[in-house]
Protein backbone atom coordinates (compact mmCIF):
# COMPACT_ATOMS: atom_id res chain seq x y z
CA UNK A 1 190.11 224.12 60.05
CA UNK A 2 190.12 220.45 60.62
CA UNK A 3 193.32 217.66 59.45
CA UNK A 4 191.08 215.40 56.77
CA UNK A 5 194.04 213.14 58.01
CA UNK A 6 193.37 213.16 61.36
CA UNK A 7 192.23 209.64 63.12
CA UNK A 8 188.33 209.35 63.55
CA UNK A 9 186.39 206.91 64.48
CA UNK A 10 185.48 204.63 62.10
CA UNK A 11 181.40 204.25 60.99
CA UNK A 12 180.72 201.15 61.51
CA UNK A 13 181.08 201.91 65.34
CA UNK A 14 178.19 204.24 64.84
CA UNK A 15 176.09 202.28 63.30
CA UNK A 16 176.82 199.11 65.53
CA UNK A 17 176.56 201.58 68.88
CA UNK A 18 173.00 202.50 67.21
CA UNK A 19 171.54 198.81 66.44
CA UNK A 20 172.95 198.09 69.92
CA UNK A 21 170.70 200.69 71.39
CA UNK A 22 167.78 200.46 68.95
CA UNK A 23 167.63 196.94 69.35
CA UNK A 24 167.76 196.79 73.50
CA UNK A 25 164.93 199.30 73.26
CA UNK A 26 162.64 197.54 70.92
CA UNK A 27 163.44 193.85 72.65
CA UNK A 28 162.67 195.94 76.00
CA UNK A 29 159.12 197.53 75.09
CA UNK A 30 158.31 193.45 72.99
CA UNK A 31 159.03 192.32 76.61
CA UNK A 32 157.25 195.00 78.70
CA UNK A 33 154.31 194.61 76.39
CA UNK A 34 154.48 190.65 76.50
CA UNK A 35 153.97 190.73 80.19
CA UNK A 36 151.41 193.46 80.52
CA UNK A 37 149.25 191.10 77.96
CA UNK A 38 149.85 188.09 79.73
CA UNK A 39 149.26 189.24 83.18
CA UNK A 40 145.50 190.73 82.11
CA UNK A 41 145.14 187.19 80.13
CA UNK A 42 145.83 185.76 83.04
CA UNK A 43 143.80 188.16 85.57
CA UNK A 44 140.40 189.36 83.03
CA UNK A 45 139.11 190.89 85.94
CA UNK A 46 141.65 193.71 85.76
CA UNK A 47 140.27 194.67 82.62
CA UNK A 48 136.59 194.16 83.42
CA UNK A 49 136.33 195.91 87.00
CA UNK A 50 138.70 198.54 86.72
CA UNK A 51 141.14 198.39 89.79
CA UNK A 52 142.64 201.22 91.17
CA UNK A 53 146.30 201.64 90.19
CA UNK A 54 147.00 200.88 94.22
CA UNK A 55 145.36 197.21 93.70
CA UNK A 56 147.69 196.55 90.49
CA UNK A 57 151.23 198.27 92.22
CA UNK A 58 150.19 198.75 96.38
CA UNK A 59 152.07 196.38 98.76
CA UNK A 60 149.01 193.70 98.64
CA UNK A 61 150.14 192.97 94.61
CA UNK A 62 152.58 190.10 94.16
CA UNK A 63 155.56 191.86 92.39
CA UNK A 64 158.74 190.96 92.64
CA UNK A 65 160.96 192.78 94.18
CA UNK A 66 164.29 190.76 93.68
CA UNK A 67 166.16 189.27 90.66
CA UNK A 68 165.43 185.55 92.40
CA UNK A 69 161.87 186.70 92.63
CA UNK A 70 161.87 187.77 89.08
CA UNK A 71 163.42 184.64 87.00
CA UNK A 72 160.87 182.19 89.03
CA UNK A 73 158.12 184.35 88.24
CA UNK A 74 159.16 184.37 84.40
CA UNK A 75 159.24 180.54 84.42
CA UNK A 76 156.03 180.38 85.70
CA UNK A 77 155.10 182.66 83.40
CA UNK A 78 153.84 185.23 85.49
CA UNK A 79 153.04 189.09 83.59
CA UNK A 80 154.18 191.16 86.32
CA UNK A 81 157.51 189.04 86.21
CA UNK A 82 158.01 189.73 82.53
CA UNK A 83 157.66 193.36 82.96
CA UNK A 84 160.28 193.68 85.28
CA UNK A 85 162.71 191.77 83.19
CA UNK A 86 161.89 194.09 80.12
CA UNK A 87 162.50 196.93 81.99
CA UNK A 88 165.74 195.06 83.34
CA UNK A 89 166.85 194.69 79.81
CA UNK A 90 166.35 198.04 79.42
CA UNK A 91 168.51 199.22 82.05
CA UNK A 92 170.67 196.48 80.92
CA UNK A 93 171.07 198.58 77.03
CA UNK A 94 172.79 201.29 78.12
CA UNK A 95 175.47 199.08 80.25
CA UNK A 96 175.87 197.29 77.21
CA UNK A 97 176.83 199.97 75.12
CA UNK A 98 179.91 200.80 77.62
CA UNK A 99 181.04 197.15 77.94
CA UNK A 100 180.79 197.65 73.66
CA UNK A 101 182.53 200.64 74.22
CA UNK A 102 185.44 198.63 75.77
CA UNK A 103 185.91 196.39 72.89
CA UNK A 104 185.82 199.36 70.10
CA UNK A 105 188.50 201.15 72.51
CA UNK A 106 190.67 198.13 73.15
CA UNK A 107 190.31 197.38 69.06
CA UNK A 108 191.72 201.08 68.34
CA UNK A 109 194.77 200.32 70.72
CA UNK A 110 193.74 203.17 73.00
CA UNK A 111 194.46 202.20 76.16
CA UNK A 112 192.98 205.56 78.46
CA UNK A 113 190.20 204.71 76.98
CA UNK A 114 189.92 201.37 77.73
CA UNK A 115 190.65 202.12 81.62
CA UNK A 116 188.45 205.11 81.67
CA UNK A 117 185.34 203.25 80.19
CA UNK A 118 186.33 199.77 82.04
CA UNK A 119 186.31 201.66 85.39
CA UNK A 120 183.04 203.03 84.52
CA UNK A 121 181.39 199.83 83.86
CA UNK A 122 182.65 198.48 86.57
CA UNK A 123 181.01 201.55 89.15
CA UNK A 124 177.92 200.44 87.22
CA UNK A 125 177.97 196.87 87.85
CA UNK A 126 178.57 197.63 91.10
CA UNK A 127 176.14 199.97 92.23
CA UNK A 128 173.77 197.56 90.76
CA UNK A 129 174.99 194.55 93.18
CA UNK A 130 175.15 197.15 95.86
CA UNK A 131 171.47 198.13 95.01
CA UNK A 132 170.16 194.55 94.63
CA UNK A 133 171.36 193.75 98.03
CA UNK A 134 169.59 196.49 99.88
């Protein structure tokens, strides 16, 4: 039998953990497909002769491989460049939802929490550095 007095979390955490999520998704696939669309805009010959998959992704395609790489490709507006910040955001959603997670925690007082989740976003952060540098 559960206390109907006991603490629980409140709803409006739900329901702001679920826009967080449902939005970062849907921004991330408007992005994606953004890029996709302007890269065969700008290349109609993708469309028109077919390429292998090893033309669009092999080592000869320019894709960037690096965040530098990435953010001057998006100002020139390049597709590929667009894709890979979509799917950036996307791995940036669920990262969001701990550092939100930090805020809710610190909000409710709960201070294990707080460390637990903080030291978690942190190993995140940091294997992503550690991965961008390699």
């Amino acid at each position: 039998m559960t206390d109907p007095h006991a603490e629980q979390e409140p709803q409006w955490v739900d329901v702001a953990i679920s826009r967080l999520l449902r939005g970062g998704v849907t921004i991330s696939i408007a992005v994606v497909l953004s890029g996709v669309l302007i890269t065969f805009l700008h290349h109609p010959a993708y469309l028109s002769s077919r390429p292998a998959l090893s033309e669009l992704t092999g080592p000869a395609a320019v894709f960037p491989h690096t965040v530098r790489t990435v953010l001057h490709g998006a100002a020139e507006r390049r597709g590929q460049a667009i894709v890979m910040i979509g799917l950036l955001l996307l791995i940036a959603t669920p990262v969001a939802r701990v550092a939100f997670s930090i805020v809710v925690f610190a909000l409710q007082g709960d201070r294990l929490y707080v460390a637990i989740t903080t030291t978690v976003l942190v190993l995140l952060i940091v294997s992503f550095v550690a991965g961008v540098a390699v």
